[in-house]
Protein backbone atom coordinates (compact mmCIF):
# COMPACT_ATOMS: atom_id res chain seq x y z
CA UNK A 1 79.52 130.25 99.74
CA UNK A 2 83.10 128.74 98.58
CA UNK A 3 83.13 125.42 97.64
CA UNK A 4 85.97 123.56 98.95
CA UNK A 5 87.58 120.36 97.51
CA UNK A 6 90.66 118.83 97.50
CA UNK A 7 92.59 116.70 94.81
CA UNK A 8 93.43 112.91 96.22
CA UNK A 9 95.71 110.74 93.94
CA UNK A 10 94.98 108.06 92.85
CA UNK A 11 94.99 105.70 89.97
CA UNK A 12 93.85 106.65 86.58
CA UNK A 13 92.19 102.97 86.20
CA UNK A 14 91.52 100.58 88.63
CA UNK A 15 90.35 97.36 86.41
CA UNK A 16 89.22 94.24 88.60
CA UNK A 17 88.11 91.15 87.42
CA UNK A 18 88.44 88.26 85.55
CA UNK A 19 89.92 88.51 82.46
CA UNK A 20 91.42 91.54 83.23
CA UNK A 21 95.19 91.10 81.90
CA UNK A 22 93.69 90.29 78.39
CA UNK A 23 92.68 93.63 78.01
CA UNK A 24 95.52 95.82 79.60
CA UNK A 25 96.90 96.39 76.40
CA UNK A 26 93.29 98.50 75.41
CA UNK A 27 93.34 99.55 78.91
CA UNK A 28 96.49 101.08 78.35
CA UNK A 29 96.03 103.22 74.95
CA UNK A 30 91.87 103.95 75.92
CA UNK A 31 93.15 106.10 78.79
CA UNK A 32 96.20 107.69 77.46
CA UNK A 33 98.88 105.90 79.38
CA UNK A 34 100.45 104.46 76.59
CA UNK A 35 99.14 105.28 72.71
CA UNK A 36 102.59 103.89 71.55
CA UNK A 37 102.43 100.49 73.50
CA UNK A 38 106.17 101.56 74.63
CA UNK A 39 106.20 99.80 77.74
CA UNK A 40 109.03 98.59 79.90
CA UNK A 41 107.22 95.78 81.67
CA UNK A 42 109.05 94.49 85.03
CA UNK A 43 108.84 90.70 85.17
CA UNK A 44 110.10 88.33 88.65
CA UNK A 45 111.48 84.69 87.01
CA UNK A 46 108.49 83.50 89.09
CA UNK A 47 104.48 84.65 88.26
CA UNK A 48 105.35 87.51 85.98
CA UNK A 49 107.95 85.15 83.56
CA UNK A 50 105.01 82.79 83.34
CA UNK A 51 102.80 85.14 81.95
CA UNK A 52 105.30 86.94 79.34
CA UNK A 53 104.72 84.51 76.65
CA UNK A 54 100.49 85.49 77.01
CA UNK A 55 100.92 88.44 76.67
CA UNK A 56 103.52 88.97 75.01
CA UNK A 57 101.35 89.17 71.36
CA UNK A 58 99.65 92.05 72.59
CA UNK A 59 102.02 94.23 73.62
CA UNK A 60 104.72 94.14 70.47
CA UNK A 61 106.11 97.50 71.85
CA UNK A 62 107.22 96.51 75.37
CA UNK A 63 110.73 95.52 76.84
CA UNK A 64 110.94 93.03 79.51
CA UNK A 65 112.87 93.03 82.46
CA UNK A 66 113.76 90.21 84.60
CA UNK A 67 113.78 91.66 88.48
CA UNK A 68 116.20 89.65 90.42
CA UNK A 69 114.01 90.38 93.89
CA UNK A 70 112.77 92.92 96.11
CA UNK A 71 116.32 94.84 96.98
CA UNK A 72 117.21 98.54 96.43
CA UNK A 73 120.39 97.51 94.31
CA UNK A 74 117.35 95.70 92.34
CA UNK A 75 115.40 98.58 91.92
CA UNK A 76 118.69 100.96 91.02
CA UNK A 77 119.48 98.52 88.01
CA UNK A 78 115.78 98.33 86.91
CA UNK A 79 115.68 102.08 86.64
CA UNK A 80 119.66 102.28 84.91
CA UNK A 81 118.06 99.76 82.45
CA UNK A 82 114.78 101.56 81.31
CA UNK A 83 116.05 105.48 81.56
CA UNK A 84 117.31 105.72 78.02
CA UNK A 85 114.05 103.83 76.43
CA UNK A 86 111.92 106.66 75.95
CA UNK A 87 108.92 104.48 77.63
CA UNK A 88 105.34 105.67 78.30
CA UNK A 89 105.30 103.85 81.33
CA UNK A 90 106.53 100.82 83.40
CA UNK A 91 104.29 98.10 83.69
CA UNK A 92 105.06 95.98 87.57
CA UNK A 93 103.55 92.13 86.81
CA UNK A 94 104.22 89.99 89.31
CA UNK A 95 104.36 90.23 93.41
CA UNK A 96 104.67 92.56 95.92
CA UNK A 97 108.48 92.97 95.67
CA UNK A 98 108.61 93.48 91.96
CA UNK A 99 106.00 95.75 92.03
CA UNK A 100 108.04 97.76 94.56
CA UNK A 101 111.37 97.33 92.41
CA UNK A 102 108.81 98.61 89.56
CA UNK A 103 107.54 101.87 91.73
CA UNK A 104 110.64 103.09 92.63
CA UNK A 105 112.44 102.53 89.46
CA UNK A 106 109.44 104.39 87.57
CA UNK A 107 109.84 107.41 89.92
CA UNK A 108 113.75 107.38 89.86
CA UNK A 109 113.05 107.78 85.74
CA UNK A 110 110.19 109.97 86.07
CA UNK A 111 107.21 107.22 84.76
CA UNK A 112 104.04 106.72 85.32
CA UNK A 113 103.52 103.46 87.29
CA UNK A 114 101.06 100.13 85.86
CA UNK A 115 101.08 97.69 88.79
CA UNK A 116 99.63 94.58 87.74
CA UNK A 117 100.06 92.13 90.87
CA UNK A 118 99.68 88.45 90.07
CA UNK A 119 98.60 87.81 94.04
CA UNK A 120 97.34 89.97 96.87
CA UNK A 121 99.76 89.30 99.40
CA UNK A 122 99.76 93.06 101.12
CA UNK A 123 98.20 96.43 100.86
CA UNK A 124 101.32 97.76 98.73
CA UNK A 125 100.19 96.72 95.18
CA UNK A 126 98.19 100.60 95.21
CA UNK A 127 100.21 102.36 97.70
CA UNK A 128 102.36 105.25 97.99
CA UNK A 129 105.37 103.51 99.11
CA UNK A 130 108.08 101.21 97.86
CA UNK A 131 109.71 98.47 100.62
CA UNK A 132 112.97 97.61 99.35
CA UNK A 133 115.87 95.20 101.15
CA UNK A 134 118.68 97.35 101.70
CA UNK A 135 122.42 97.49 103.46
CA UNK A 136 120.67 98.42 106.76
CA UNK A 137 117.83 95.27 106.72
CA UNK A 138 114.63 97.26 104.92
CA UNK A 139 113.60 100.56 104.07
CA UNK A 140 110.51 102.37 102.80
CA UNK A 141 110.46 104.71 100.27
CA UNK A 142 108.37 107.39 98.88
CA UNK A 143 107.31 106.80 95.35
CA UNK A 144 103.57 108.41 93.31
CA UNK A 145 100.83 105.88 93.59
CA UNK A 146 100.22 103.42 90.06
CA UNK A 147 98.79 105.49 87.49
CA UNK A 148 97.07 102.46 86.81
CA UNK A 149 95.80 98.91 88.51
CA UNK A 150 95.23 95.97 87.23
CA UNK A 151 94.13 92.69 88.88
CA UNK A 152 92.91 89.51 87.14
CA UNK A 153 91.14 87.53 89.54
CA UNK A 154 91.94 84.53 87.24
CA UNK A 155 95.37 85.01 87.93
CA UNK A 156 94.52 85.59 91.53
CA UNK A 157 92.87 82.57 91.41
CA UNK A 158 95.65 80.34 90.67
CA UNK A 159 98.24 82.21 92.80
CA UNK A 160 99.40 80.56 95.80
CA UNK A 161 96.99 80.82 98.35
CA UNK A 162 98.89 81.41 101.44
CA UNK A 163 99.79 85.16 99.66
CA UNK A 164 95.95 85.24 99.21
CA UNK A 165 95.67 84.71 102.96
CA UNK A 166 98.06 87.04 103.95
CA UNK A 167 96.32 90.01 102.42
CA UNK A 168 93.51 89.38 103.99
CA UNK A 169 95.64 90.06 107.82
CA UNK A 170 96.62 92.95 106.04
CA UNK A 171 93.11 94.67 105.06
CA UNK A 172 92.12 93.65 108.22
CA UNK A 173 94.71 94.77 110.39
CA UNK A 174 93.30 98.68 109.08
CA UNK A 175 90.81 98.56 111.88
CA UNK A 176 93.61 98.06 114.94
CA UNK A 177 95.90 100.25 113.19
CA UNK A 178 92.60 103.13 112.77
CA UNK A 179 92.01 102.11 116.64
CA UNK A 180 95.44 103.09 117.33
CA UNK A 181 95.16 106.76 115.40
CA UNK A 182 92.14 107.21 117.16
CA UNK A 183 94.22 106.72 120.79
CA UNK A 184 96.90 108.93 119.37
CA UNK A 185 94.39 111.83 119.14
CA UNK A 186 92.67 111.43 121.97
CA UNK A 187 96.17 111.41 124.46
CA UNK A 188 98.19 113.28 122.55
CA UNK A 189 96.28 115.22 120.18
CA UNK A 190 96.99 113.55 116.84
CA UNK A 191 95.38 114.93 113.51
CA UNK A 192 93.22 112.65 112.09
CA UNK A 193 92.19 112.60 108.43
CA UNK A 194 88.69 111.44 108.77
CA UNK A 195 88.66 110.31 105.39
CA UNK A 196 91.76 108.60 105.27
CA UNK A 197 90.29 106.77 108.06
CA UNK A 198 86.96 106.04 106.77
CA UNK A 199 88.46 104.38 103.21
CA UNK A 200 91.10 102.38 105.30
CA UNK A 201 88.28 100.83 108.61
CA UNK A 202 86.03 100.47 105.89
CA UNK A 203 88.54 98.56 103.59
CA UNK A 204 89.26 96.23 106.39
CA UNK A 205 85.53 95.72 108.01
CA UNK A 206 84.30 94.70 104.29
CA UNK A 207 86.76 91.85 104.46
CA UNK A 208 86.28 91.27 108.11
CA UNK A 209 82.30 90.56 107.36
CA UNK A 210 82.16 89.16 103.95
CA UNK A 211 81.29 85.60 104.31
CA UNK A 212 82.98 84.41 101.44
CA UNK A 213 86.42 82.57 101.13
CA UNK A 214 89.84 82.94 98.76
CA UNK A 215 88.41 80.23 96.71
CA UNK A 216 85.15 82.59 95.91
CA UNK A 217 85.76 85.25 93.37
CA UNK A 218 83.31 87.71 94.83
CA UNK A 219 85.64 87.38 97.63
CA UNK A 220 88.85 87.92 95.88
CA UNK A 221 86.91 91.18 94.46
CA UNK A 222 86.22 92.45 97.90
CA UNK A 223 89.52 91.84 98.94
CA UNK A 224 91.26 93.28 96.27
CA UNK A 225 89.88 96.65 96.21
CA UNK A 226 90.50 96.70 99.95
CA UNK A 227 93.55 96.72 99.24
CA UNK A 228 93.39 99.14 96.37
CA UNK A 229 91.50 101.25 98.86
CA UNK A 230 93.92 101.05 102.00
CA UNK A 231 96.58 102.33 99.67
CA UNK A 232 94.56 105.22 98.65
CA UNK A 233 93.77 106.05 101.97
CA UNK A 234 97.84 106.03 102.89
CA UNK A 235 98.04 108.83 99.91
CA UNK A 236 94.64 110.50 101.29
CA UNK A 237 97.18 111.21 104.75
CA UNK A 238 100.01 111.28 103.14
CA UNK A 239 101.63 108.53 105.61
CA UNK A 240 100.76 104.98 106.39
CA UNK A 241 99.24 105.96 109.40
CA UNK A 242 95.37 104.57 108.14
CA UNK A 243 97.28 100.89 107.88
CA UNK A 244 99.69 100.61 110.18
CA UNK A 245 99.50 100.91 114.24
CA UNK A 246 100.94 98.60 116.80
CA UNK A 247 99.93 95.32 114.56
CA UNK A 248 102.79 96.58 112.07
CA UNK A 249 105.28 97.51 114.72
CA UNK A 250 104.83 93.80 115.81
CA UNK A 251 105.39 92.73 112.48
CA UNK A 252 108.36 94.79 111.64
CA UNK A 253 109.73 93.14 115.43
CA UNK A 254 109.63 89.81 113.90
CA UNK A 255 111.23 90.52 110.60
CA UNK A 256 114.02 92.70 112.62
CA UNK A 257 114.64 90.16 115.51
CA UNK A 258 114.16 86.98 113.43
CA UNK A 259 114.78 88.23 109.84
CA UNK A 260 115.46 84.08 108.36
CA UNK A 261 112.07 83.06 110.42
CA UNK A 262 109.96 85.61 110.12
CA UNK A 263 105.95 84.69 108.00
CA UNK A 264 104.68 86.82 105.45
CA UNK A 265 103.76 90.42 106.07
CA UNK A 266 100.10 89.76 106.41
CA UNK A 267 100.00 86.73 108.11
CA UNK A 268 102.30 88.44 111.12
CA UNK A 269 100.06 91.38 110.95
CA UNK A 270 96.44 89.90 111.25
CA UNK A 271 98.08 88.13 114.32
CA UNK A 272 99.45 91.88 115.42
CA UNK A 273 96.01 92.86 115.17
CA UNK A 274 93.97 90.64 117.07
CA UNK A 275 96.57 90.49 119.90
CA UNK A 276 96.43 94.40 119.95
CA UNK A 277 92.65 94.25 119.97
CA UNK A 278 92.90 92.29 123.16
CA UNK A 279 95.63 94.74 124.74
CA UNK A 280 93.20 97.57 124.66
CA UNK A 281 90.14 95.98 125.99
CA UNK A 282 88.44 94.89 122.96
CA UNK A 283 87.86 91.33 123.77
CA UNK A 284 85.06 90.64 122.09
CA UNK A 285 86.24 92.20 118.84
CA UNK A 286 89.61 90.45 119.58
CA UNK A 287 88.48 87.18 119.39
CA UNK A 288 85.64 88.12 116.28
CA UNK A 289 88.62 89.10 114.64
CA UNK A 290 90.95 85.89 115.72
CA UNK A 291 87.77 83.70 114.46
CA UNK A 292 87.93 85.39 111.35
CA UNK A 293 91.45 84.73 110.87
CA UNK A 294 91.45 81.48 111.33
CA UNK A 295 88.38 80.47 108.63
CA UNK A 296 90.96 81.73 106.44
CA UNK A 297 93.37 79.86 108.00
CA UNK A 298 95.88 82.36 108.97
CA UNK A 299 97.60 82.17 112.72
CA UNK A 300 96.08 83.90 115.41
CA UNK A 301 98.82 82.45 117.69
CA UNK A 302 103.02 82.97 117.28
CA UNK A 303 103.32 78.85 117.45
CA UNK A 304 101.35 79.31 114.28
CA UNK A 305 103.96 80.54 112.84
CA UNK A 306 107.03 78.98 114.50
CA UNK A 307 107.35 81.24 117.24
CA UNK A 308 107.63 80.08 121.11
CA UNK A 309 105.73 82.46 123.67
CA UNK A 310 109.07 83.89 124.40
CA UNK A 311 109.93 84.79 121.53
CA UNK A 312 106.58 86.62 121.13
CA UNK A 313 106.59 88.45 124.54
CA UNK A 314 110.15 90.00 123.28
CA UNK A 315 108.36 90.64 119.85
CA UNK A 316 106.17 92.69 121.95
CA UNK A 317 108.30 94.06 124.35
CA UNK A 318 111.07 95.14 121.00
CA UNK A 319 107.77 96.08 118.68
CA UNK A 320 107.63 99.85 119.64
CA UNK A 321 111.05 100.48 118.91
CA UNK A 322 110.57 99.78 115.60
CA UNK A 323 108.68 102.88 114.63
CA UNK A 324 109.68 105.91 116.77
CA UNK A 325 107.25 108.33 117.23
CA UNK A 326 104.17 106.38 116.41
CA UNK A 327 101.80 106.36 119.16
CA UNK A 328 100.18 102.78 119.55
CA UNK A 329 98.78 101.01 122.16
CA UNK A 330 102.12 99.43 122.91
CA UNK A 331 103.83 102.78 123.53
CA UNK A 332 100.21 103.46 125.80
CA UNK A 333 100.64 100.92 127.86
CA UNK A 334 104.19 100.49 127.99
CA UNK A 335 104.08 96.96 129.32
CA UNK A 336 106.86 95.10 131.65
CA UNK A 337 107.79 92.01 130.01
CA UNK A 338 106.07 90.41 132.82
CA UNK A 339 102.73 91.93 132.04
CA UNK A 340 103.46 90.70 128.43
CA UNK A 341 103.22 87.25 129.61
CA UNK A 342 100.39 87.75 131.80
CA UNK A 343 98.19 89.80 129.10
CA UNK A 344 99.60 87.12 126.27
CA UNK A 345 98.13 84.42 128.69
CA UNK A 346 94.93 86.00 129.29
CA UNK A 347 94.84 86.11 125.59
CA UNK A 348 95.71 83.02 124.72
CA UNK A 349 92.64 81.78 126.89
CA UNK A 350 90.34 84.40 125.51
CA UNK A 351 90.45 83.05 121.80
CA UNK A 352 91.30 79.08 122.37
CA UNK A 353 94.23 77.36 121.48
């Protein structure tokens, strides 16, 4: 009988817990990343310049960077800066946009990738994907996964906690967005990768259930290799398909129809996902997960977030334009802007004000 596997990538190291940055120099040389310590390490002015001078000492070798933000033209200069200094790696410290500015400079220079996020804002710190500000609002980009990641939960800890909140919408927006793959198959025939879909529902339901909050560290744990896992699962498929369904296309509407107003990633996209819930019948789950949400006080509701009911119905009505040819329940139903209102009513009712 053959045996049949198949290669998934994925980090080298995934090192989570407190304490964690003190040893990424050791991290680094035990598993062959970087013997020489010849790192070009990828700082913001913000988090990541706070924590050059600790650790600094213990890695003599490296080169620091200072990453303007989270823009293409960023990213560009980042990899014109490191590509003549013969580096083992680049080392992304910081948040989710210099760790994107850090994965797409790496693969434009042909480096292995050490993201070492000082928060857990989104599922991007372990994904296959840079999202970079560009001439035409944003764009995603195809980059390798980390070779390595690293996440102190003391750091976590102390990082602001309303990026802490948002990655929890994230993880938990997985299970709307696998709810919406699992439509896509059964009306139009949609592949699914069962796996890919069984790392990214079970990223989100272990942060859905745990009992715990952002100021618990076993908490911070679960939620961190969620998000490991729900970029893993992205490179499992080969797409973001296992994280991203009609909750994302509502969260891409508000960035592209109110780009200086629009909340964090996470925080639009837990909301994305328990209003999607509701759209296809799940009520009960809906308002589980809108109850959920708001113990970790993230919005469940646009007003939440500075957003009239308006606005949101034309969120709605815009949100399936924003990723053509993904199959969601938005494009299912294909709602009138005067079912909008009704449903967004109905809803409204369903989990409280």
């Amino acid at each position: 009988m053959p045996v049949l596997t198949r290669l998934i990538p994925s980090p080298v190291v995934v090192d989570i817990r407190p304490g964690a940055l003190d040893d990424l120099a050791c991290v680094l040389a035990d598993e062959r990343i970087s013997h020489s310590g010849k790192l070009a390490v990828a700082v913001s002015n913000g988090s990541g310049a706070r924590l050059k001078e600790r650790l600094a000492p213990a890695l003599p070798g490296a080169s620091w960077y200072e990453v303007g933000g989270g823009t293409l033209d960023d990213a560009v200069r980042l990899a014109g800066a490191i590509k003549a200094g013969h580096y083992d790696a680049v080392v992304g410290l910081g948040g989710g946009k210099i760790i994107d500015c850090a994965k797409f400079a790496a693969a434009r220079v042909g480096l292995p990738l050490v993201a070492v996020p000082t928060n857990l804002a989104h599922d991007g710190l372990c994904s296959p994907v840079a999202t970079l500000d560009n001439d035409a609002g944003r764009g995603s980009y195809g980059v390798p996964n980390p070779i390595a990641v690293v996440i102190d939960l003391d750091v976590i800890h102390d990082a602001p906690a309303r990026f802490v909140r948002a990655g929890i919408g994230d993880a938990i927006s997985n299970i709307s967005a696998i709810a919406d793959w699992e439509l896509a198959n059964r009306v139009n025939g949609e592949k699914i990768d069962g796996l890919a879909a069984a790392i990214a529902r079970q990223a989100g339901e272990a942060v859905l259930r745990h009992p715990g909050g952002i100021g618990d560290t076993d908490f911070l744990q679960v939620l961190a290799e969620a998000l490991v896992l729900s970029g893993i699962a992205m490179s499992v498929s080969g797409d973001s398909r296992p994280s991203s369904g009609a909750c994302h296309e509502i969260n891409h509407a508000f960035d592209l129809l109110f780009p200086k107003r629009a909340a964090a990633h996470g925080e639009q996209c837990g909301l994305g996902a328990a209003f999607a819930m509701y759209l296809r019948g799940a009520h009960e789950e809906s308002a589980y997960m809108a109850e959920v949400l708001r113990r970790h006080g993230l919005p469940v509701l646009p007003q939440e977030i500075g957003f009239t009911h308006d606005e949101f119905v034309r969120v709605v009505e815009f949100a399936p334009q924003t990723r053509p040819g993904r199959y969601t329940i938005l494009e299912h139903l294909d709602l009138t802007t005067d079912q909008i209102k009704d449903i967004y009513a109905d809803y409204v009712k369903a989990i409280g004000s």
